[in-house]
N, C-alpha and C. Protein backbone atom coordinates (compact mmCIF):
# COMPACT_ATOMS: atom_id res chain seq x y z
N UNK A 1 -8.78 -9.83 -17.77
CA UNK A 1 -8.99 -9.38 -16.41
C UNK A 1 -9.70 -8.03 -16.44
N UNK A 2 -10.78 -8.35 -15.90
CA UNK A 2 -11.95 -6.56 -15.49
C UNK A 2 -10.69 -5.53 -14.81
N UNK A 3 -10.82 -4.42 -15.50
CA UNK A 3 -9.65 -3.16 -14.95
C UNK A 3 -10.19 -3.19 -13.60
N UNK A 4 -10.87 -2.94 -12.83
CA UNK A 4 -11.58 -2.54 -11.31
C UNK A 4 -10.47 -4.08 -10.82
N UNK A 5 -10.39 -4.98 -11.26
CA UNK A 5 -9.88 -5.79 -10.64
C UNK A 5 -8.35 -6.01 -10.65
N UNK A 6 -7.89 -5.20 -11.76
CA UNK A 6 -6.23 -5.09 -11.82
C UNK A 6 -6.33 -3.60 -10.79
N UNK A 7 -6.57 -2.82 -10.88
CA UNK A 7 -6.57 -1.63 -10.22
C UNK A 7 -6.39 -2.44 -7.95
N UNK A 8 -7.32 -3.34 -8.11
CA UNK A 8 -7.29 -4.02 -6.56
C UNK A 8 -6.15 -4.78 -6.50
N UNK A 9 -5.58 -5.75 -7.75
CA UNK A 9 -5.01 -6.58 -7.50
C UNK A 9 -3.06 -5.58 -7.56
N UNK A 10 -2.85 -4.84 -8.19
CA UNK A 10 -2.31 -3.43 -8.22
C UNK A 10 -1.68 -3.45 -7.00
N UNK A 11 -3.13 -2.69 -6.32
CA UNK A 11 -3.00 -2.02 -4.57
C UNK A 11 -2.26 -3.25 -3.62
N UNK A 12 -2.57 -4.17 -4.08
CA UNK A 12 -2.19 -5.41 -3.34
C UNK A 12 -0.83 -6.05 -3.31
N UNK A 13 -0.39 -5.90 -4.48
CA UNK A 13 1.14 -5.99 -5.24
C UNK A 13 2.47 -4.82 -4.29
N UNK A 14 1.60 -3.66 -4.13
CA UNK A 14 3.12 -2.98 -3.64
C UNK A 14 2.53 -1.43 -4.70
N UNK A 15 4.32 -0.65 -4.46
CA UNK A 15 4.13 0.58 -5.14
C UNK A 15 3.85 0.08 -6.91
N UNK A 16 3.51 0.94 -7.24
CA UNK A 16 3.34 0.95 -8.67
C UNK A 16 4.72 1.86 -9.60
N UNK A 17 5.13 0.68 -10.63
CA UNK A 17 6.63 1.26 -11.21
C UNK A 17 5.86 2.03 -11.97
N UNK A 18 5.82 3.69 -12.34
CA UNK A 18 5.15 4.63 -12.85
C UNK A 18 6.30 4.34 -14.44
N UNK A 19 7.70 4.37 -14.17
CA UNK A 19 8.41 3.99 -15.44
C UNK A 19 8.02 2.80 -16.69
N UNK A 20 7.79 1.81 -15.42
CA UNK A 20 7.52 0.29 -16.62
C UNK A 20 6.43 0.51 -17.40
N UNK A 21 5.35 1.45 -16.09
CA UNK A 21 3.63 1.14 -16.88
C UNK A 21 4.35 2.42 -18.52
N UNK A 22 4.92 3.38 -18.21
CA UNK A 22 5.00 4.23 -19.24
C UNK A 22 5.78 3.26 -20.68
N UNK A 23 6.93 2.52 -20.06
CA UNK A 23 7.52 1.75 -21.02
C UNK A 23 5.95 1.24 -21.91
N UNK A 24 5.23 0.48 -21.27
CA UNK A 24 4.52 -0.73 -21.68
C UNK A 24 3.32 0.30 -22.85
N UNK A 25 3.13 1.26 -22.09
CA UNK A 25 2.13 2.47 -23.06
C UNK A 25 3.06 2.73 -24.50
N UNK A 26 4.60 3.01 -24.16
CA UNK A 26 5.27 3.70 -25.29
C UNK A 26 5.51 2.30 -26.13
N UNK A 27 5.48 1.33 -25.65
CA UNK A 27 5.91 -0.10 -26.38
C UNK A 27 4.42 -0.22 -27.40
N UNK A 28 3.22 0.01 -26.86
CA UNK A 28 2.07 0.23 -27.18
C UNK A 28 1.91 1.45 -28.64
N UNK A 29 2.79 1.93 -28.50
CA UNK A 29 3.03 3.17 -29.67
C UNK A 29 3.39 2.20 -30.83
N UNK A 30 4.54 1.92 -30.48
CA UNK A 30 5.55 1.25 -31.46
C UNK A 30 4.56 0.20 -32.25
N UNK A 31 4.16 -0.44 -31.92
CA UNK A 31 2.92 -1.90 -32.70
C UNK A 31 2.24 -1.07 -33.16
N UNK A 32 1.37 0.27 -32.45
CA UNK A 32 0.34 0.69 -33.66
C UNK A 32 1.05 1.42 -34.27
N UNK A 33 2.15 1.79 -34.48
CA UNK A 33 2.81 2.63 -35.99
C UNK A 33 3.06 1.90 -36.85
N UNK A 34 2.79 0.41 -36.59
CA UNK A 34 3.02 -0.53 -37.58
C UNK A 34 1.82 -1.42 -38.21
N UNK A 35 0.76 -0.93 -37.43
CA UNK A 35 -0.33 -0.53 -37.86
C UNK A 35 -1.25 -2.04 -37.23
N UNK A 36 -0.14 -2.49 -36.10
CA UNK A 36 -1.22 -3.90 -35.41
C UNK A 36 -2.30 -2.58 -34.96
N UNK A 37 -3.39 -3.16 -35.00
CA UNK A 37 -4.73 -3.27 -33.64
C UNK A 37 -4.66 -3.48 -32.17
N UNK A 38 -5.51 -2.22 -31.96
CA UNK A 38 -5.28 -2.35 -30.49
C UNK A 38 -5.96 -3.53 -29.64
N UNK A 39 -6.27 -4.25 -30.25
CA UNK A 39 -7.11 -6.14 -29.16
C UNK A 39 -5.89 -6.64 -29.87
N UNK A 40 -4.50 -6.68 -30.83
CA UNK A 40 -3.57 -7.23 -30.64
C UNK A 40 -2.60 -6.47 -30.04
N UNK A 41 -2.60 -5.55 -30.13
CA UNK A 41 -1.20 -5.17 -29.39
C UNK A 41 -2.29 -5.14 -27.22
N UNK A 42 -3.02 -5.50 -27.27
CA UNK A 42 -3.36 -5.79 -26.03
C UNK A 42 -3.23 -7.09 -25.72
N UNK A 43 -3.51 -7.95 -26.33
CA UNK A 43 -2.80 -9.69 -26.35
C UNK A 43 -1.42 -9.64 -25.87
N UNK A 44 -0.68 -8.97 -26.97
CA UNK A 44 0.81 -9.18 -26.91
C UNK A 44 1.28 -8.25 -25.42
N UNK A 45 0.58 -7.35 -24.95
CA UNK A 45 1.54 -6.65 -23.89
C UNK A 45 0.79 -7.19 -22.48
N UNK A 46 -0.36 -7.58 -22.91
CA UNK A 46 -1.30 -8.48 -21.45
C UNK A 46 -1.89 -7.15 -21.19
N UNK A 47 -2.67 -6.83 -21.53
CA UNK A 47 -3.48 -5.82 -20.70
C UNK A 47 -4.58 -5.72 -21.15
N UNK A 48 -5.59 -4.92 -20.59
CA UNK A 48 -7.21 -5.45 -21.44
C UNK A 48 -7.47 -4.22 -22.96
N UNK A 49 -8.00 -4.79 -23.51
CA UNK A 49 -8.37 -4.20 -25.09
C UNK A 49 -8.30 -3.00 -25.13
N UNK A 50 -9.50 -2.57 -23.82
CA UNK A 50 -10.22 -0.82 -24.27
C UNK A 50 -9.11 -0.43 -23.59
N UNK A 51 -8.00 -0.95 -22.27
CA UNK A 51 -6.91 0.09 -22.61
C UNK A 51 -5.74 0.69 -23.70
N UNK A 52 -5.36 -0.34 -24.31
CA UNK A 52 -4.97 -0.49 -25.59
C UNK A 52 -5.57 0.52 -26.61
N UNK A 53 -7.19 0.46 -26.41
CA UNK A 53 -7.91 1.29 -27.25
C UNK A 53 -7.55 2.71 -27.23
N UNK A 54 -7.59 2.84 -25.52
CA UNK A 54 -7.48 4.59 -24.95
C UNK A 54 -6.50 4.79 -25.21
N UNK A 55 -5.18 3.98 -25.03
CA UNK A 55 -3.66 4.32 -25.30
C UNK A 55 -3.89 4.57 -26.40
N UNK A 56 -4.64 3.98 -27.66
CA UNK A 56 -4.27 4.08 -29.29
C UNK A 56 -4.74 6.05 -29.19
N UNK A 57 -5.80 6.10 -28.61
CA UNK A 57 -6.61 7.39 -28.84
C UNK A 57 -5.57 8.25 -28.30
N UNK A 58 -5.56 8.47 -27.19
CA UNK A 58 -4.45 9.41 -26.55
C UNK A 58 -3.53 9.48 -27.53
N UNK A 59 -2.92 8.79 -28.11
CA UNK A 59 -1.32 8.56 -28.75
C UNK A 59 -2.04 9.19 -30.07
N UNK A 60 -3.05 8.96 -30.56
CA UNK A 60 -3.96 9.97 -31.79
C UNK A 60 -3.69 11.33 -31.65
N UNK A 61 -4.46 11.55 -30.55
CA UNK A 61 -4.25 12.93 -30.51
C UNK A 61 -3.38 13.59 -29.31
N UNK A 62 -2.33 13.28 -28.80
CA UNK A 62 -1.53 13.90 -28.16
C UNK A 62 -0.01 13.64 -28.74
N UNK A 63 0.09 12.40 -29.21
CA UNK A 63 1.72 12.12 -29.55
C UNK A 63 2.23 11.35 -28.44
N UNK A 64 3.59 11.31 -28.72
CA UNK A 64 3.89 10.31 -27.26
C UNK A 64 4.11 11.20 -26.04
N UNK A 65 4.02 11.95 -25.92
CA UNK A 65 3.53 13.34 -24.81
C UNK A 65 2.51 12.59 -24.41
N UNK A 66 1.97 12.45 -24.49
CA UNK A 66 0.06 11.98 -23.86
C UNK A 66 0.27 10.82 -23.43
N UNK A 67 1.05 9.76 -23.36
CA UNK A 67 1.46 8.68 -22.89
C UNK A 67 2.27 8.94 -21.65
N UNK A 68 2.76 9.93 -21.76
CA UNK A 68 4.08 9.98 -20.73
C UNK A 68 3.61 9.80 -19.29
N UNK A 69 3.84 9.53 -18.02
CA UNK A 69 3.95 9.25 -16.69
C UNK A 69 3.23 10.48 -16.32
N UNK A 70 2.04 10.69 -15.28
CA UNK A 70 1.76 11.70 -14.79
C UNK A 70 2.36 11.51 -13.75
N UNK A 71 3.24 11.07 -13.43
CA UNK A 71 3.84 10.95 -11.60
C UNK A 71 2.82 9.78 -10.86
N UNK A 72 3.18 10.11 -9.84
CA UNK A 72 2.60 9.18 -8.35
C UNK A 72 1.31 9.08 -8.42
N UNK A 73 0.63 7.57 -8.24
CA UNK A 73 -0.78 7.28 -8.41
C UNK A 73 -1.44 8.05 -7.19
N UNK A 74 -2.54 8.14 -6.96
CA UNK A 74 -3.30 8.42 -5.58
C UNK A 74 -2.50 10.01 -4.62
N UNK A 75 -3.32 9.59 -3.53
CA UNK A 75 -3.23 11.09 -2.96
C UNK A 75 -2.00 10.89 -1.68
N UNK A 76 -0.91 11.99 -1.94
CA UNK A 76 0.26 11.77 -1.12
C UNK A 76 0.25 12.02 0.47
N UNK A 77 0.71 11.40 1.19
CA UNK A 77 0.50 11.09 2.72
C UNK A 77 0.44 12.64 3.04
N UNK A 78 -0.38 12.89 3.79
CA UNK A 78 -0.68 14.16 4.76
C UNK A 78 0.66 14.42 5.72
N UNK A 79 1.02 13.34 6.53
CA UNK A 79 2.41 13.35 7.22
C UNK A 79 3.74 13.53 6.36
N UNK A 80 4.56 15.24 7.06
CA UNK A 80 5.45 14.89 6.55
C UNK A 80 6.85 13.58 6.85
N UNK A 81 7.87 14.42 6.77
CA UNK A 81 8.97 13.04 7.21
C UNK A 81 9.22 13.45 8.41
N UNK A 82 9.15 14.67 9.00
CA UNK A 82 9.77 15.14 10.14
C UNK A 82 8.39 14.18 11.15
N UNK A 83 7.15 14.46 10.56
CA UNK A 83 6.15 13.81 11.10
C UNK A 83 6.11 12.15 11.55
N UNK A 84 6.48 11.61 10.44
CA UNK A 84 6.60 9.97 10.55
C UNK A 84 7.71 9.60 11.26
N UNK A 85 8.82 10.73 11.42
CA UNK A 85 9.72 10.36 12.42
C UNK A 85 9.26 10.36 13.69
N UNK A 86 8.99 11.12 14.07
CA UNK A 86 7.84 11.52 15.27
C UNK A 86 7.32 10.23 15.77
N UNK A 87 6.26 10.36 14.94
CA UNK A 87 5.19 8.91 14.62
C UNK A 87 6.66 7.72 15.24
N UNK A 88 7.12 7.71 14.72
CA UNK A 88 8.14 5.97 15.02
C UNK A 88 8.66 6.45 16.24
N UNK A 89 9.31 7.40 16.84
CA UNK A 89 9.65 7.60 17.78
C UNK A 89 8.45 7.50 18.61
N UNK A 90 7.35 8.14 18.87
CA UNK A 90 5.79 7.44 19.75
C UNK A 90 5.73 5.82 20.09
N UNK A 91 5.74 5.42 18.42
CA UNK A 91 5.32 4.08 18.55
C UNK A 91 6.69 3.03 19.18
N UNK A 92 7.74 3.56 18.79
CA UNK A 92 8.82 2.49 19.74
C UNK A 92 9.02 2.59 21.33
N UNK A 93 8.45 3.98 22.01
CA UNK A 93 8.77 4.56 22.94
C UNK A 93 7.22 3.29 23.78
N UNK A 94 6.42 3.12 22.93
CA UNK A 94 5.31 1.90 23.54
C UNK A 94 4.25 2.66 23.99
N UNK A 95 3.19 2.18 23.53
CA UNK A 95 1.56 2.44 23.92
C UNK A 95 1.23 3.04 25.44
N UNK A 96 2.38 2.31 26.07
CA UNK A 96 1.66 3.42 27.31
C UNK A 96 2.08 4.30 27.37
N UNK A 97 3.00 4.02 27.40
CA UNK A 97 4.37 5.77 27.33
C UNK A 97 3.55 6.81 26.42
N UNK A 98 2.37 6.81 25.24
CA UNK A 98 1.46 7.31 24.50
C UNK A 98 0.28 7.66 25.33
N UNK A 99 0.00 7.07 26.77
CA UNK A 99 -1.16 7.28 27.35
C UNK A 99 -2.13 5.98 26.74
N UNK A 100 -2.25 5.15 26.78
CA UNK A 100 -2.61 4.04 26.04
C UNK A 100 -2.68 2.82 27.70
N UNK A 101 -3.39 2.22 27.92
CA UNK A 101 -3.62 1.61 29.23
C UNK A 101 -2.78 -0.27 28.87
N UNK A 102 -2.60 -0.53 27.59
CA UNK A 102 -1.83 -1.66 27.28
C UNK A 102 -0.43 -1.34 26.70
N UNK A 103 -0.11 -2.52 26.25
CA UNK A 103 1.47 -2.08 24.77
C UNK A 103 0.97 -2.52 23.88
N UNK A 104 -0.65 -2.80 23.63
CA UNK A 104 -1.20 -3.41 22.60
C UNK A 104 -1.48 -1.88 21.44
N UNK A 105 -0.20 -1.74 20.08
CA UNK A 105 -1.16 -1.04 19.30
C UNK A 105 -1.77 -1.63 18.20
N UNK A 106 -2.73 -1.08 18.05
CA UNK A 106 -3.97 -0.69 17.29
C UNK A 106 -3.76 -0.02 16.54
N UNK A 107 -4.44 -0.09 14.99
CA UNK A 107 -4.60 1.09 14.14
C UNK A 107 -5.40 2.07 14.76
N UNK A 108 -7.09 2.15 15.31
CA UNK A 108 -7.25 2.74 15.68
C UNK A 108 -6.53 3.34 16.99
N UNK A 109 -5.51 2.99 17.93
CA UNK A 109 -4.73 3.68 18.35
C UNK A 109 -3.65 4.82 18.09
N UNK A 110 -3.06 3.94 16.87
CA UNK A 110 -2.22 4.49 16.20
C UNK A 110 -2.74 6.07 15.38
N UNK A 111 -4.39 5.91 14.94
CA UNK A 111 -4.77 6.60 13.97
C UNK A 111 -5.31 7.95 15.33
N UNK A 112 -5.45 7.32 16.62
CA UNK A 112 -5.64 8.54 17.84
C UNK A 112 -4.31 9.42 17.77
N UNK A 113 -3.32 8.36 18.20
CA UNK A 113 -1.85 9.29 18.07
C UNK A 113 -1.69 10.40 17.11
N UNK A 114 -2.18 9.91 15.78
CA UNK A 114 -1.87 11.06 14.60
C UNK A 114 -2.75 12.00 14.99
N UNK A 115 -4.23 11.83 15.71
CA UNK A 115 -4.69 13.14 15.87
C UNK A 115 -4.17 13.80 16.88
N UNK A 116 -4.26 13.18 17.62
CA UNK A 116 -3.70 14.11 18.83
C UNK A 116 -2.38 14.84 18.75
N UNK A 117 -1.26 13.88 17.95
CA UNK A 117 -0.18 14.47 17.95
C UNK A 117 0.00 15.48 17.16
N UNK A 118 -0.74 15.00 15.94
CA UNK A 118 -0.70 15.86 14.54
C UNK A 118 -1.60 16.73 13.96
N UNK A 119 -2.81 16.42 14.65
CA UNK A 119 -3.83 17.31 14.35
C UNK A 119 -4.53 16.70 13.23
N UNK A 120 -3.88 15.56 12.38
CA UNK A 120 -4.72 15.06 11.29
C UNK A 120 -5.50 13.99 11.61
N UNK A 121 -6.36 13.85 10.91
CA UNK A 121 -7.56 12.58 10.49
C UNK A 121 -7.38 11.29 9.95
N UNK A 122 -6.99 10.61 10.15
CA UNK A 122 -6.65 8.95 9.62
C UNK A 122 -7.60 8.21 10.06
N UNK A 123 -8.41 7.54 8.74
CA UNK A 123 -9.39 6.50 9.00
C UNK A 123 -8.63 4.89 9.54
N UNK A 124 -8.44 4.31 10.68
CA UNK A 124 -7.96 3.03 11.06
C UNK A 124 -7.35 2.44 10.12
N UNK A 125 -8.08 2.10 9.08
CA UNK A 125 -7.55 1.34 8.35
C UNK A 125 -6.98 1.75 7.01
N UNK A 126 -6.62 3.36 6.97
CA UNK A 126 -5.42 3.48 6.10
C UNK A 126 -4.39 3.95 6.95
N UNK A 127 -4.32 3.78 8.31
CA UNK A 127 -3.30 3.68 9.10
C UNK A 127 -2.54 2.68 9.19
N UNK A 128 -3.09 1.33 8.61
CA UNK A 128 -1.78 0.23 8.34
C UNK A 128 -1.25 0.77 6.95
N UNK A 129 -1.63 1.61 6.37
CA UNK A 129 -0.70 2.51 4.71
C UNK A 129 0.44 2.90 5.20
N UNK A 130 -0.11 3.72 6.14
CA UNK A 130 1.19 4.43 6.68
C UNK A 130 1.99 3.91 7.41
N UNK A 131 1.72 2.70 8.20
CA UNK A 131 2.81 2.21 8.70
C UNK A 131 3.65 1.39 8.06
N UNK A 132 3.06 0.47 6.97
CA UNK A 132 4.28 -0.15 6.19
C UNK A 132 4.71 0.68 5.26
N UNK A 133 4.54 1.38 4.80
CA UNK A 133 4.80 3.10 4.35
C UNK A 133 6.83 3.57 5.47
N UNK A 134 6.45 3.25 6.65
CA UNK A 134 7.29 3.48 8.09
C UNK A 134 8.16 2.03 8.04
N UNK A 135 7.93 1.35 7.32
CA UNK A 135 8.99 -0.17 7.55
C UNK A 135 8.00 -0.53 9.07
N UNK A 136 6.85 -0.89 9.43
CA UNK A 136 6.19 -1.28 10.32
C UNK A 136 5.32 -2.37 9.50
N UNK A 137 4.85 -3.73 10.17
CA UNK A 137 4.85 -4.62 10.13
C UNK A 137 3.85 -5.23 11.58
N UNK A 138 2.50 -5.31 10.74
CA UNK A 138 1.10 -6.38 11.79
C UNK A 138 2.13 -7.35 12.72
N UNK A 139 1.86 -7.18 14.05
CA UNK A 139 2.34 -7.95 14.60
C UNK A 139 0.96 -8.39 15.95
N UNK A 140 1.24 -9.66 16.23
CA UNK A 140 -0.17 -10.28 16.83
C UNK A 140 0.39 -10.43 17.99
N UNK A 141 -0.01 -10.39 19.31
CA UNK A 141 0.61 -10.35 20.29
C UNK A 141 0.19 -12.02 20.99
N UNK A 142 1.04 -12.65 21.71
CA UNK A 142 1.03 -13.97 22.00
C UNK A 142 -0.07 -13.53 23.29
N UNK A 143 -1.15 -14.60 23.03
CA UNK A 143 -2.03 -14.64 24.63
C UNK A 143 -2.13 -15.41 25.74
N UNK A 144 -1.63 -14.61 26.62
CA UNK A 144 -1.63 -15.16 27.65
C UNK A 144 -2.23 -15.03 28.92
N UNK A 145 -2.49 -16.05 29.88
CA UNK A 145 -3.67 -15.13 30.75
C UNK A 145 -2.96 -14.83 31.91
N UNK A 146 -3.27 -14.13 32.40
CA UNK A 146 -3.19 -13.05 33.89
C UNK A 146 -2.04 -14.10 34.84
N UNK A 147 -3.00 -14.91 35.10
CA UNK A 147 -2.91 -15.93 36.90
C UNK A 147 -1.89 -17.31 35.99
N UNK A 148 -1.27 -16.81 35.02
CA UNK A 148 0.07 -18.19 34.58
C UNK A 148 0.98 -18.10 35.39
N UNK A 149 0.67 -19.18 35.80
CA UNK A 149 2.72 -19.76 36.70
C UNK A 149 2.92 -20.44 36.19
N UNK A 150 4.17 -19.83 35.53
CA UNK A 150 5.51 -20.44 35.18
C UNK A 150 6.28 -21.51 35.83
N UNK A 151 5.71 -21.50 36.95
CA UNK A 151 7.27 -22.95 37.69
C UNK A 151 5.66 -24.26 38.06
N UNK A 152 4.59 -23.70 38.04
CA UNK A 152 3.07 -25.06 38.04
C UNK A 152 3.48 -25.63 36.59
N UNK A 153 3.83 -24.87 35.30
CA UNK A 153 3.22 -25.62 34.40
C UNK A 153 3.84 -26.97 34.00
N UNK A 154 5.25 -26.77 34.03
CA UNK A 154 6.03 -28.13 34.28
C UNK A 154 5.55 -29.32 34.54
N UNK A 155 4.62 -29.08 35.71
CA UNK A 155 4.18 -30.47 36.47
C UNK A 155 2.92 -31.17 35.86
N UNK A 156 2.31 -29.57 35.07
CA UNK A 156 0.61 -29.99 34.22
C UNK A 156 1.33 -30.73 33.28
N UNK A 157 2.16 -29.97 32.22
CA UNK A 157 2.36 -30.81 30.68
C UNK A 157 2.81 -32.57 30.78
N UNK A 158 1.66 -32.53 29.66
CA UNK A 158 1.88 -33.87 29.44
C UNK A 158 3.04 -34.57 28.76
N UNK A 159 3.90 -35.63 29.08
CA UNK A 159 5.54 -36.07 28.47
C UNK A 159 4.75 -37.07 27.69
N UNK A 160 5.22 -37.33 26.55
CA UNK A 160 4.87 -38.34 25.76
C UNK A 160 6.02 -39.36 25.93
């Protein structure tokens, strides 16, 4: 598997266990002190060669120090917690109650709220990050039109 494509398929999976990937690097130690190759000890742990390779190098010249976990992948949410509380309190309180002319939200709605409320910048669409980030969850709203009566339709549907 091309790394650019574990790196997507990764993002897609959920958080990343920063512990396991370190296990799987330090497990990576252990085979080359025994002097496998790094395209076998990349077979045996599933991962592609030249990382295996870089792990062998790093582990050359750093020790198992140089393997170890740098912490949290990517760049940490701008909102704090006092913030995302906020944020959920907006969004349950409903889109209009926000100044919003429907109850339909939107990321780009959602990503207005953060400016206005917060003063920060959120591109739309890493505003669904942050909301399942919030235990929030795409929800599609059922369509329906304007001029439905409820006590006509009875008489339209067809009984089999």
């Amino acid at each position: 598997m091309h790394s650019v494509c574990k790196v997507a398929c990764m993002a897609l999976q959920g958080p990343v266990d920063q512990s396991a990937l370190q296990k799987r690097r330090l497990k990576a130690v252990r085979l080359f002190e025994k002097g496998i190759s790094p395209s076998e000890v990349a077979r045996r742990l599933g991962v592609h060669r030249q990382s295996a390779g870089r792990w062998r190098m790093e582990w050359l010249a750093g020790g198992d120090q140089a393997l170890k976990s740098k912490g949290r992948i990517g760049r940490k949410s701008a909102l704090g917690s006092e913030q995302t509380d906020r944020l959920a309190a907006i969004l349950k309180a409903g889109a209009v109650a926000a100044g919003m002319p429907t109850e339909v939200w939107t990321l780009p709605r959602v990503a207005k709220v953060i400016r206005t409320e917060f003063g920060l910048g959120y591109h739309p669409g890493h505003v669904s990050k942050v909301l399942a980030a919030m235990g929030f969850s795409c929800q599609r709203p059922s369509r329906r039109a304007v001029e439905r009566d409820e006590e006509k339709i009875p008489h339209w549907k067809r009984y089999k």
